[in-house]
C-alpha atoms as a PDB file:
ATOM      1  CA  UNK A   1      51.687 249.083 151.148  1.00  0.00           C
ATOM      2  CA  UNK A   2      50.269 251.335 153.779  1.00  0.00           C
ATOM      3  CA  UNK A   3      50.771 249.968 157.506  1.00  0.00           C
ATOM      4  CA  UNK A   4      48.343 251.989 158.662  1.00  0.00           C
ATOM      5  CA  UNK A   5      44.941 250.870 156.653  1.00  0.00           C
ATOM      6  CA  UNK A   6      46.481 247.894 154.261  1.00  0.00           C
ATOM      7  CA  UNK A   7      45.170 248.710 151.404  1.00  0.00           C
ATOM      8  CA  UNK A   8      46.434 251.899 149.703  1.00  0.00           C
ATOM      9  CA  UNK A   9      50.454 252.447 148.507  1.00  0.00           C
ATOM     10  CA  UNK A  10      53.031 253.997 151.121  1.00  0.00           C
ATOM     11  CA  UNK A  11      54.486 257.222 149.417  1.00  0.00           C
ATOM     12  CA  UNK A  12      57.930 258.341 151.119  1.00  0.00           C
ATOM     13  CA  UNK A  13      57.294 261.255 152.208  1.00  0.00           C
ATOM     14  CA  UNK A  14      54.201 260.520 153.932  1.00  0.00           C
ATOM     15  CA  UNK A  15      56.361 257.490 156.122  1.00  0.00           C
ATOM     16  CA  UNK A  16      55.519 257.745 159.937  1.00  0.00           C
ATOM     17  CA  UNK A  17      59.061 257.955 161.610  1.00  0.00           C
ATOM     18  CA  UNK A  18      59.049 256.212 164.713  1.00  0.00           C
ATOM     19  CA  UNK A  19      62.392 256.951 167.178  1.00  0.00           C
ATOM     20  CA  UNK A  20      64.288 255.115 168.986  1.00  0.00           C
ATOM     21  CA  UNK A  21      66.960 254.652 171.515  1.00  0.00           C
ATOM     22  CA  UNK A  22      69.525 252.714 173.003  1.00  0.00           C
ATOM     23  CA  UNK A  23      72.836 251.855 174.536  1.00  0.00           C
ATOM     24  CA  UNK A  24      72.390 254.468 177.292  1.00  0.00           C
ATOM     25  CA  UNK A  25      75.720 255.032 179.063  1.00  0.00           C
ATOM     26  CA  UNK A  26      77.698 257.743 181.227  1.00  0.00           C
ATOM     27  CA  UNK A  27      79.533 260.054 179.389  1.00  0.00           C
ATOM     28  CA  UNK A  28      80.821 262.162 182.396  1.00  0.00           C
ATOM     29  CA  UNK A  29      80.459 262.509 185.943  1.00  0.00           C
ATOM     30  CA  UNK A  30      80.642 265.894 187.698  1.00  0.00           C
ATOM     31  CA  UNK A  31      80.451 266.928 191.551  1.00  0.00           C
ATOM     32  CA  UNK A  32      78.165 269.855 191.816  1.00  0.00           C
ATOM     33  CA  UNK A  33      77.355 271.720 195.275  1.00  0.00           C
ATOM     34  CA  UNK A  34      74.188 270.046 195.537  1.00  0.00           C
ATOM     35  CA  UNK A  35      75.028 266.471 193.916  1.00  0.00           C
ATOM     36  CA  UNK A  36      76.020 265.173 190.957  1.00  0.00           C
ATOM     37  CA  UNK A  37      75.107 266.043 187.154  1.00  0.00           C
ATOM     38  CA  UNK A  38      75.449 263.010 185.189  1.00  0.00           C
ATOM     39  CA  UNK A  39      75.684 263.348 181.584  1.00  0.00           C
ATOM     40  CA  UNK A  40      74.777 260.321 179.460  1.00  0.00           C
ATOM     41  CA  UNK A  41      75.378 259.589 175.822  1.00  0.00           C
ATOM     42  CA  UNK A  42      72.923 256.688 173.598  1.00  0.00           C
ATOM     43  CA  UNK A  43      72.421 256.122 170.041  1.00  0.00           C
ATOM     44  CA  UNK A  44      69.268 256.901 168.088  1.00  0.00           C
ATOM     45  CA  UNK A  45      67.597 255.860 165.019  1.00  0.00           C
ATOM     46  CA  UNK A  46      64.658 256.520 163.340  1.00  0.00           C
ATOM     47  CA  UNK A  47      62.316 253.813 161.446  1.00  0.00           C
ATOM     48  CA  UNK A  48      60.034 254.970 158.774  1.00  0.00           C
ATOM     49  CA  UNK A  49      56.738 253.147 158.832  1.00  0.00           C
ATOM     50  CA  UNK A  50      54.990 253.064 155.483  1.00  0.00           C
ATOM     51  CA  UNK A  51      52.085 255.425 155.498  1.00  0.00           C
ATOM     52  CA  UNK A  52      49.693 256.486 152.638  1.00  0.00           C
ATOM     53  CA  UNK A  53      48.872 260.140 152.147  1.00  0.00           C
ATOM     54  CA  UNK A  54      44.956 259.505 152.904  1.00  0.00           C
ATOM     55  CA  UNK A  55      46.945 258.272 156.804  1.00  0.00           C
ATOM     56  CA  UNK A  56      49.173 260.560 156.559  1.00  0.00           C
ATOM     57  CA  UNK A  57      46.527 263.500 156.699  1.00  0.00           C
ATOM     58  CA  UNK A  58      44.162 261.642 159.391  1.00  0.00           C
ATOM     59  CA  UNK A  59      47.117 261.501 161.748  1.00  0.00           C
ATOM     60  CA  UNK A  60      47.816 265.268 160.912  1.00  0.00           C
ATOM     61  CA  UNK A  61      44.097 265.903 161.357  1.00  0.00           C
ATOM     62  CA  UNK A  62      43.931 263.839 164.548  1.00  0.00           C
ATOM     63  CA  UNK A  63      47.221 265.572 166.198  1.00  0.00           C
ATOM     64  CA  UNK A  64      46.013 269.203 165.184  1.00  0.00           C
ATOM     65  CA  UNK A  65      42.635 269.157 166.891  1.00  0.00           C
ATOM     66  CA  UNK A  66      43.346 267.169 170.040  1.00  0.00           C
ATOM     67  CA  UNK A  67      46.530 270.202 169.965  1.00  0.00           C
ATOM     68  CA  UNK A  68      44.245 272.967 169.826  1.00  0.00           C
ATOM     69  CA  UNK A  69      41.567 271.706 171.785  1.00  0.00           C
ATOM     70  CA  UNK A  70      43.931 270.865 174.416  1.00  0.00           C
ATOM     71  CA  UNK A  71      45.482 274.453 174.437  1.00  0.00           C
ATOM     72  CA  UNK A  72      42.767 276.659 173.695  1.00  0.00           C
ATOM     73  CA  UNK A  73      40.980 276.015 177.148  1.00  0.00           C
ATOM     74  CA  UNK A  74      44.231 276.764 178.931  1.00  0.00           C
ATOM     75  CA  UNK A  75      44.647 279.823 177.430  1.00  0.00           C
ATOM     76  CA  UNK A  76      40.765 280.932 178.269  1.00  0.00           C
ATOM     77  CA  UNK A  77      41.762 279.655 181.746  1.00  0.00           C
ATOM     78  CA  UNK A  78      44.599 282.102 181.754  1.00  0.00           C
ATOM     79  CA  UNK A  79      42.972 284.428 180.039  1.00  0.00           C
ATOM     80  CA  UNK A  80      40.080 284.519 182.511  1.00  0.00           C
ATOM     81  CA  UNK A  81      42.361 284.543 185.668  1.00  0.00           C
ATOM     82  CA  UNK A  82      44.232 287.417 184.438  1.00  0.00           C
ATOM     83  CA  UNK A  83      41.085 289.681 183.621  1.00  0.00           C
ATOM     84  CA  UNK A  84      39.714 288.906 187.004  1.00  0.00           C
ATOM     85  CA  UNK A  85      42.781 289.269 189.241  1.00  0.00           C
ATOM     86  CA  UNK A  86      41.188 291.765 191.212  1.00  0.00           C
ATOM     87  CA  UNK A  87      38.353 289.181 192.421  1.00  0.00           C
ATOM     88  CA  UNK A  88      41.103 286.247 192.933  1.00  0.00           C
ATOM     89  CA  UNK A  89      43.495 288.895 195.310  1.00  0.00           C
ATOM     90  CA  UNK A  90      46.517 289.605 193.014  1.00  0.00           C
ATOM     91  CA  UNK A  91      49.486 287.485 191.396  1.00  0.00           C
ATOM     92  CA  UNK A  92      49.157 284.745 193.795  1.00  0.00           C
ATOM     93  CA  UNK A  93      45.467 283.910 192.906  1.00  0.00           C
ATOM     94  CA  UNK A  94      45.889 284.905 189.468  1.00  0.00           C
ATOM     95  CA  UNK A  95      48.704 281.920 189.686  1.00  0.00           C
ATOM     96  CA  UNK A  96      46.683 279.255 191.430  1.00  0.00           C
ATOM     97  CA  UNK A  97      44.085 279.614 189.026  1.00  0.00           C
ATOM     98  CA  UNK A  98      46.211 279.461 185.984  1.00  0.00           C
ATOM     99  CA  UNK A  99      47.891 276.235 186.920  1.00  0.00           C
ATOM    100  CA  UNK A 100      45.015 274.329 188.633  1.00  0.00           C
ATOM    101  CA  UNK A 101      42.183 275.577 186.165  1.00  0.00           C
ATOM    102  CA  UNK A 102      44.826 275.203 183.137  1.00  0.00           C
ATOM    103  CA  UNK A 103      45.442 271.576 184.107  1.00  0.00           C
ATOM    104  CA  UNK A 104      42.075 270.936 184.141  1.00  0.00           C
ATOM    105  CA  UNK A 105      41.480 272.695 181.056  1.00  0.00           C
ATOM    106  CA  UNK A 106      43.986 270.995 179.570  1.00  0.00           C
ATOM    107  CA  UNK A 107      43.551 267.510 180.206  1.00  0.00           C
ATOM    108  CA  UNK A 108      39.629 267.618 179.715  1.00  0.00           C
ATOM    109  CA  UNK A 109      40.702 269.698 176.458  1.00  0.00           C
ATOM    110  CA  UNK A 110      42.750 266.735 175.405  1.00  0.00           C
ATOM    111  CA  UNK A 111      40.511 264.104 176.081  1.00  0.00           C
ATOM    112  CA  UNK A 112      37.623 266.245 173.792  1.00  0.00           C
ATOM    113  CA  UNK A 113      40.347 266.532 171.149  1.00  0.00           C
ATOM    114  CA  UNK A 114      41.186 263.046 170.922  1.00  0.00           C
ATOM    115  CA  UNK A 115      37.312 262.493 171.015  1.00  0.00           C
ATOM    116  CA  UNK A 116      36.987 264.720 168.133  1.00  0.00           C
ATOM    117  CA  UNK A 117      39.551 264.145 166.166  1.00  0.00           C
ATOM    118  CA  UNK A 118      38.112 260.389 165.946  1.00  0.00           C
ATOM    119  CA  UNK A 119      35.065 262.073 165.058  1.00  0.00           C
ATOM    120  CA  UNK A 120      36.392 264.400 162.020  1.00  0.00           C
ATOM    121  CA  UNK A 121      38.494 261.493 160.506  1.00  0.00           C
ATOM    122  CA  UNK A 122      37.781 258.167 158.482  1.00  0.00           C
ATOM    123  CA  UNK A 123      37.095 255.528 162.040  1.00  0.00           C
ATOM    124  CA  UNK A 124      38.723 253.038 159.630  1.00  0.00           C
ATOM    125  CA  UNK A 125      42.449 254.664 160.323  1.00  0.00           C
ATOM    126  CA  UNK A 126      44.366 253.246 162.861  1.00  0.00           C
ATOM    127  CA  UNK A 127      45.791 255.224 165.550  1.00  0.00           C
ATOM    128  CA  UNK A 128      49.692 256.355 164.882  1.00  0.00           C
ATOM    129  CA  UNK A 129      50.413 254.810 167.527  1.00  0.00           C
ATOM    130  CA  UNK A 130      50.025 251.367 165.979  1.00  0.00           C
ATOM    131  CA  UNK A 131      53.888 252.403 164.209  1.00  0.00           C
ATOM    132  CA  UNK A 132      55.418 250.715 167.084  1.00  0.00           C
ATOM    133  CA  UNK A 133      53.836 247.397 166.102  1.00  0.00           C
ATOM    134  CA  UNK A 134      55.865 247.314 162.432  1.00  0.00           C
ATOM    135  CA  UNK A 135      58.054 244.285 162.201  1.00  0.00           C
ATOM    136  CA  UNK A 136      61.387 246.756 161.721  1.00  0.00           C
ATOM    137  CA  UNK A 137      60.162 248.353 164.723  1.00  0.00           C
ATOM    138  CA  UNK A 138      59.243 245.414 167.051  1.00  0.00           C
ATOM    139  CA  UNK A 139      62.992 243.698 165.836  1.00  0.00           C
ATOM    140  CA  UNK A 140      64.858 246.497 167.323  1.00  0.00           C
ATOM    141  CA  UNK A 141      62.753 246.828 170.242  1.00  0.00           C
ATOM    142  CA  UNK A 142      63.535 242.785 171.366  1.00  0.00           C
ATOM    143  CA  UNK A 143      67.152 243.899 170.386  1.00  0.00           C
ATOM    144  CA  UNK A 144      66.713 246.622 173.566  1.00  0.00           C
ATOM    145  CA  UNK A 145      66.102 249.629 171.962  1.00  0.00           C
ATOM    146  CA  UNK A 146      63.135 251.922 173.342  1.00  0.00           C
ATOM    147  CA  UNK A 147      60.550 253.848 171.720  1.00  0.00           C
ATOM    148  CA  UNK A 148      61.566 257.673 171.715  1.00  0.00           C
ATOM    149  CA  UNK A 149      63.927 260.406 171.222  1.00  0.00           C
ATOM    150  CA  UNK A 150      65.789 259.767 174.422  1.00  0.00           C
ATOM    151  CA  UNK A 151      66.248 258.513 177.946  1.00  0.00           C
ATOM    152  CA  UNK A 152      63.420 259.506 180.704  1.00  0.00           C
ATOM    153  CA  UNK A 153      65.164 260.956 183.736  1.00  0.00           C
ATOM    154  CA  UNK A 154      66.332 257.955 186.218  1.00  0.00           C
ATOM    155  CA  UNK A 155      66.247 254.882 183.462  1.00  0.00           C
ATOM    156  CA  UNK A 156      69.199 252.964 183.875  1.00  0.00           C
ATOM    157  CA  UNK A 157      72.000 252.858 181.840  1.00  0.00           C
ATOM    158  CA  UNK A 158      75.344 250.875 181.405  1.00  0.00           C
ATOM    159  CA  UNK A 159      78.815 251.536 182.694  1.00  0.00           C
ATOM    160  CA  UNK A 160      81.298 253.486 180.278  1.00  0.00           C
END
C-alpha cells in the first residue's frame, strides 16, 4: 500500500528512497598550513518508502516546477545584469546584482514554485517529505541514524 495517499498499491520502482546516515567517525587527521583537514568516514543506507505511481508523478511534478521556477528568475536576474553592465559600472556591479538580485530571485522563485506545484497537483498527496515519518524510517532514526546522504560540516562524530 501506498504511504503516501493510503489507498492505491506501492509499485517498486516508484518507492521514495529516503537516506540515511550514521556512525560518523575520524578516519584521518592531517596538519595543513592553515589548520587541520579532518576526514570522516559513516555508514549509509537507503529506505524505500512505498509509493504509488499516481505519488510518484505528483512528487516529480511538485520537484520540477518549484526547480524551474526557482532557477528561471535567477537566470533573468543574470541575464539582465549582464545586458546592462554598462548602467551598473562593469564586472563589479554586474556581480552585486547577480548575487543579491539572484538570491532574491531565487528564493521568491522557490516559494512561487512550491505554491504552484501545490496548485498543478492532486491537494490530496502528501508532501515527500512525509517519507521520514515511515515506521522503517522512524526505527532507525531512534537507533541514531540521521536523515540524509551525509554529515553537515561541524556535526559531531565519535572517536576512531
Amino acid at each position: 500500500m501506498c504511504w503516501f495517499c493510503r489507498s492505491a498499491p506501492a509499485e517498486a520502482p516508484c518507492a521514495a528512497q529516503t537516506p540515511l546516515y550514521s556512525d560518523v567517525r575520524i578516519a584521518d587527521v592531517q596538519t595543513t598550513f592553515n589548520g587541520y583537514n579532518i576526514k570522516k568516514t559513516w555508514q549509509v543506507l537507503t529506505v524505500p518508502v512505498p509509493r504509488c505511481r499516481r505519488c510518484a508523478g505528483a512528487h516529480a511534478t511538485r520537484a520540477t516546477v518549484q526547480g524551474v521556477l526557482t532557477l528561471l528568475p535567477v537566470l533573468a536576474v543574470v541575464a539582465a545584469a549582464i545586458w546592462f553592465h554598462t548602467e551598473l559600472d562593469g564586472f563589479i556591479g554586474v556581480l552585486v546584482v547577480s548575487v543579491i538580485g539572484g538570491a532574491v530571485a531565487a528564493g521568491l522563485g522557490h516559494l512561487v514554485g512550491s505554491m504552484l506545484g501545490w496548485l498543478v497537483t492532486p491537494g490530496s498527496i502528501p508532501d515527500e517529505s512525509r517519507r521520514q515519518e515511515h515506521p522503517a524510517v522512524q526505527v532507525l532514526l531512534a537507533q541514531g541514524w540521521k536523515v540524509g546522504n551525509s554529515p553537515q560540516p561541524g556535526e559531531e562524530f565519535k572517536g576512531r
